[in-house]
Protein backbone atom coordinates (compact mmCIF):
# COMPACT_ATOMS: atom_id res chain seq x y z
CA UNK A 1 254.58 164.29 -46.89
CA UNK A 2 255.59 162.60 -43.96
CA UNK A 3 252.66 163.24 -41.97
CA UNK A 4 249.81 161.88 -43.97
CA UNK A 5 252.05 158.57 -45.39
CA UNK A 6 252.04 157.76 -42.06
CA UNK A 7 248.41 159.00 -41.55
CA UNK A 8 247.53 156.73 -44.37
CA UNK A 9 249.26 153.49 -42.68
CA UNK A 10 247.88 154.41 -39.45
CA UNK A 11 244.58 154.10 -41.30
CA UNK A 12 244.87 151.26 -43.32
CA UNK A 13 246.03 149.52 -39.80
CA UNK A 14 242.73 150.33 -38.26
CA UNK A 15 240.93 149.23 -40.97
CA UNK A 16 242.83 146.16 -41.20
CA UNK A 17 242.29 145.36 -37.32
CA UNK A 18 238.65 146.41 -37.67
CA UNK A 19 237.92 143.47 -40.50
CA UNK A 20 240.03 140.92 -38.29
CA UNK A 21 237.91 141.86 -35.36
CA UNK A 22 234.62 141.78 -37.50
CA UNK A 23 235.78 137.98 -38.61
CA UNK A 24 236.76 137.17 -35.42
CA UNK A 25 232.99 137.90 -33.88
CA UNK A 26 231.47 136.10 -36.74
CA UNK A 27 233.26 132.93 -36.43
CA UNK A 28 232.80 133.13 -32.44
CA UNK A 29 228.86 133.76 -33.13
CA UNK A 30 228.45 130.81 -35.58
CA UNK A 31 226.37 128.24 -33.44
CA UNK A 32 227.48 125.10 -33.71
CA UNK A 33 224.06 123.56 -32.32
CA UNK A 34 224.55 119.70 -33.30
CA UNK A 35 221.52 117.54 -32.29
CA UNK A 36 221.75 114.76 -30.45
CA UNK A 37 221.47 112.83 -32.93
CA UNK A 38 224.21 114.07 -34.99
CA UNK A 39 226.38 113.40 -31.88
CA UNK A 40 225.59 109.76 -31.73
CA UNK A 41 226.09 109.13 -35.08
CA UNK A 42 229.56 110.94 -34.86
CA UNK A 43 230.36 108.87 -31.75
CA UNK A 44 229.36 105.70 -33.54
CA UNK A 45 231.54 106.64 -36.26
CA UNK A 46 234.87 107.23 -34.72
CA UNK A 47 234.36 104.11 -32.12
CA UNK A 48 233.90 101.93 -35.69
CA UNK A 49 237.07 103.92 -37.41
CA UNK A 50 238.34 103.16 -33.63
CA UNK A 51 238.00 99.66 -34.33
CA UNK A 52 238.63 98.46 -37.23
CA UNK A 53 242.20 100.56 -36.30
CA UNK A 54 242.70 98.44 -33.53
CA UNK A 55 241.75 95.11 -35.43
CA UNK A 56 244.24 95.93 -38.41
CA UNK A 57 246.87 96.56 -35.85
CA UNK A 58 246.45 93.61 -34.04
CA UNK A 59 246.67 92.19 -37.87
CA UNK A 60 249.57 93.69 -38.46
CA UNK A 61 250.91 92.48 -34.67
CA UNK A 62 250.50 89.20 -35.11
CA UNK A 63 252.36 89.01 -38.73
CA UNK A 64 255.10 90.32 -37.03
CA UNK A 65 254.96 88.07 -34.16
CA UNK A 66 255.54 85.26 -36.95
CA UNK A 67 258.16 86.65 -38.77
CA UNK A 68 259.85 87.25 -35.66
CA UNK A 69 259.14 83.56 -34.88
CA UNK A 70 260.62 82.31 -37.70
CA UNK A 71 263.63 84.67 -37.96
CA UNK A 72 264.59 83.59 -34.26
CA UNK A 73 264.23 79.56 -35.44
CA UNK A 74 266.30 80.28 -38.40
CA UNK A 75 269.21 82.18 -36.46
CA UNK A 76 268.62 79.07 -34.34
CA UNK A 77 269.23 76.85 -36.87
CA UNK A 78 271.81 78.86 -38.64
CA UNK A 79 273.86 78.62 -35.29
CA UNK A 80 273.77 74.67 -34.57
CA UNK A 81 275.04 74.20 -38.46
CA UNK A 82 278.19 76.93 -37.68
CA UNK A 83 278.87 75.13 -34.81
CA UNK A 84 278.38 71.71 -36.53
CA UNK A 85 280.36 73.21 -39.06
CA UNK A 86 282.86 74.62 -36.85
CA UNK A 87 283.19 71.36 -34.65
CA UNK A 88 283.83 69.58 -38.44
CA UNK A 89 286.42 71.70 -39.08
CA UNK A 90 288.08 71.83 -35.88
CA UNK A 91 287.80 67.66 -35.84
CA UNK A 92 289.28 67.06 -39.34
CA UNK A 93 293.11 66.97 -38.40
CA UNK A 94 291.96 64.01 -36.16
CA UNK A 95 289.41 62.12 -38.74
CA UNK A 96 292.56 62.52 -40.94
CA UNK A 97 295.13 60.77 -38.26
CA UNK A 98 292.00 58.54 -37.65
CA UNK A 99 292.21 57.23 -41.17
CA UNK A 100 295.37 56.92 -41.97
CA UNK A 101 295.49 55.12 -38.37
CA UNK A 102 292.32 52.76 -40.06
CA UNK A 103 294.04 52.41 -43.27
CA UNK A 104 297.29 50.95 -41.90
CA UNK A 105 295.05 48.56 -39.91
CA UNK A 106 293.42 47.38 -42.66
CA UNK A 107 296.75 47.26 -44.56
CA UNK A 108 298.30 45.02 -41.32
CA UNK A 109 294.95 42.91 -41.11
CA UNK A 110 295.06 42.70 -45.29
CA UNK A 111 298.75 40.77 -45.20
CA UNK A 112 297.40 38.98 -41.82
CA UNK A 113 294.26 37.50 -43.50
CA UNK A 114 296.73 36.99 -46.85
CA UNK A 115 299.24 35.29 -44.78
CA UNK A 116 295.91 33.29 -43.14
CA UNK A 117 294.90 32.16 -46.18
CA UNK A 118 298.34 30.59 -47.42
CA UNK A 119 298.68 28.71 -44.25
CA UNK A 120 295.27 26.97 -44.66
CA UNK A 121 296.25 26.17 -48.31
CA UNK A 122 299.26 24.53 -46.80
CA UNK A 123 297.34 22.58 -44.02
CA UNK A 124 295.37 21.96 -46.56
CA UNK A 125 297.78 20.10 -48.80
CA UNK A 126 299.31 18.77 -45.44
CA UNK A 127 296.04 16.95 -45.06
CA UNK A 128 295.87 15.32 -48.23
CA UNK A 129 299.15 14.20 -48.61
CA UNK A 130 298.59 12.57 -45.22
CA UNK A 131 295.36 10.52 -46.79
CA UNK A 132 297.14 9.50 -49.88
CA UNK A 133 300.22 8.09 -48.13
């Protein structure tokens, strides 16, 4: 039993080698005579698939050239207002001594103006009391 199993794979491996063979000689013999013609019109074809390629990714290149345009203006942008920003916050102890600085100021130049105005009143009664006398 031995013998012809392995008589009968021996066999079918032959037979299986001589059908790969008889493909392979049958694709190789296939003539793949294109005319001239034919050719052209293939080359035509891929140099217009070629392209329009090349014009839809110089499309798509220059729509990225924009958006990286206006990402970098607003990180730009985005930066002087954080350092605005930062400069605000950094200055507010010293707006805040600033104004209460101002506010006594106008507080001093309130009483001045105040004490201003009563001394006119008084020249100003100084005055007439000198014409009706």
């Amino acid at each position: 039993m031995g013998g012809g199993q392995r008589r009968r794979i021996l066999v079918g491996l032959a037979v299986a080698m001589f059908l790969g063979i008889a493909v392979y000689l049958r694709i190789w013999t296939i003539d793949y005579s294109f005319s001239s013609d034919d050719s052209e019109i293939l080359r035509r074809q891929f140099d217009l698939a070629n392209r329009e390629a090349m014009d839809e990714s110089a499309e798509w290149r220059l729509k990225y050239d924009v958006e990286v345009e206006r990402s970098t203006e607003c990180v730009k942008q985005l930066n002087q207002i954080k350092g605005s920003f930062e400069n605000k916050v950094e200055d507010a102890p010293s707006i805040n001594q600033k104004l209460a600085m101002l506010q006594k100021e106008n507080t001093a130049l309130l009483e001045r103006v105040e004490a201003l105005k009563q001394e006119l009143e008084d020249t100003k009664l100084k005055c007439n009391l000198h014409k009706i006398n």
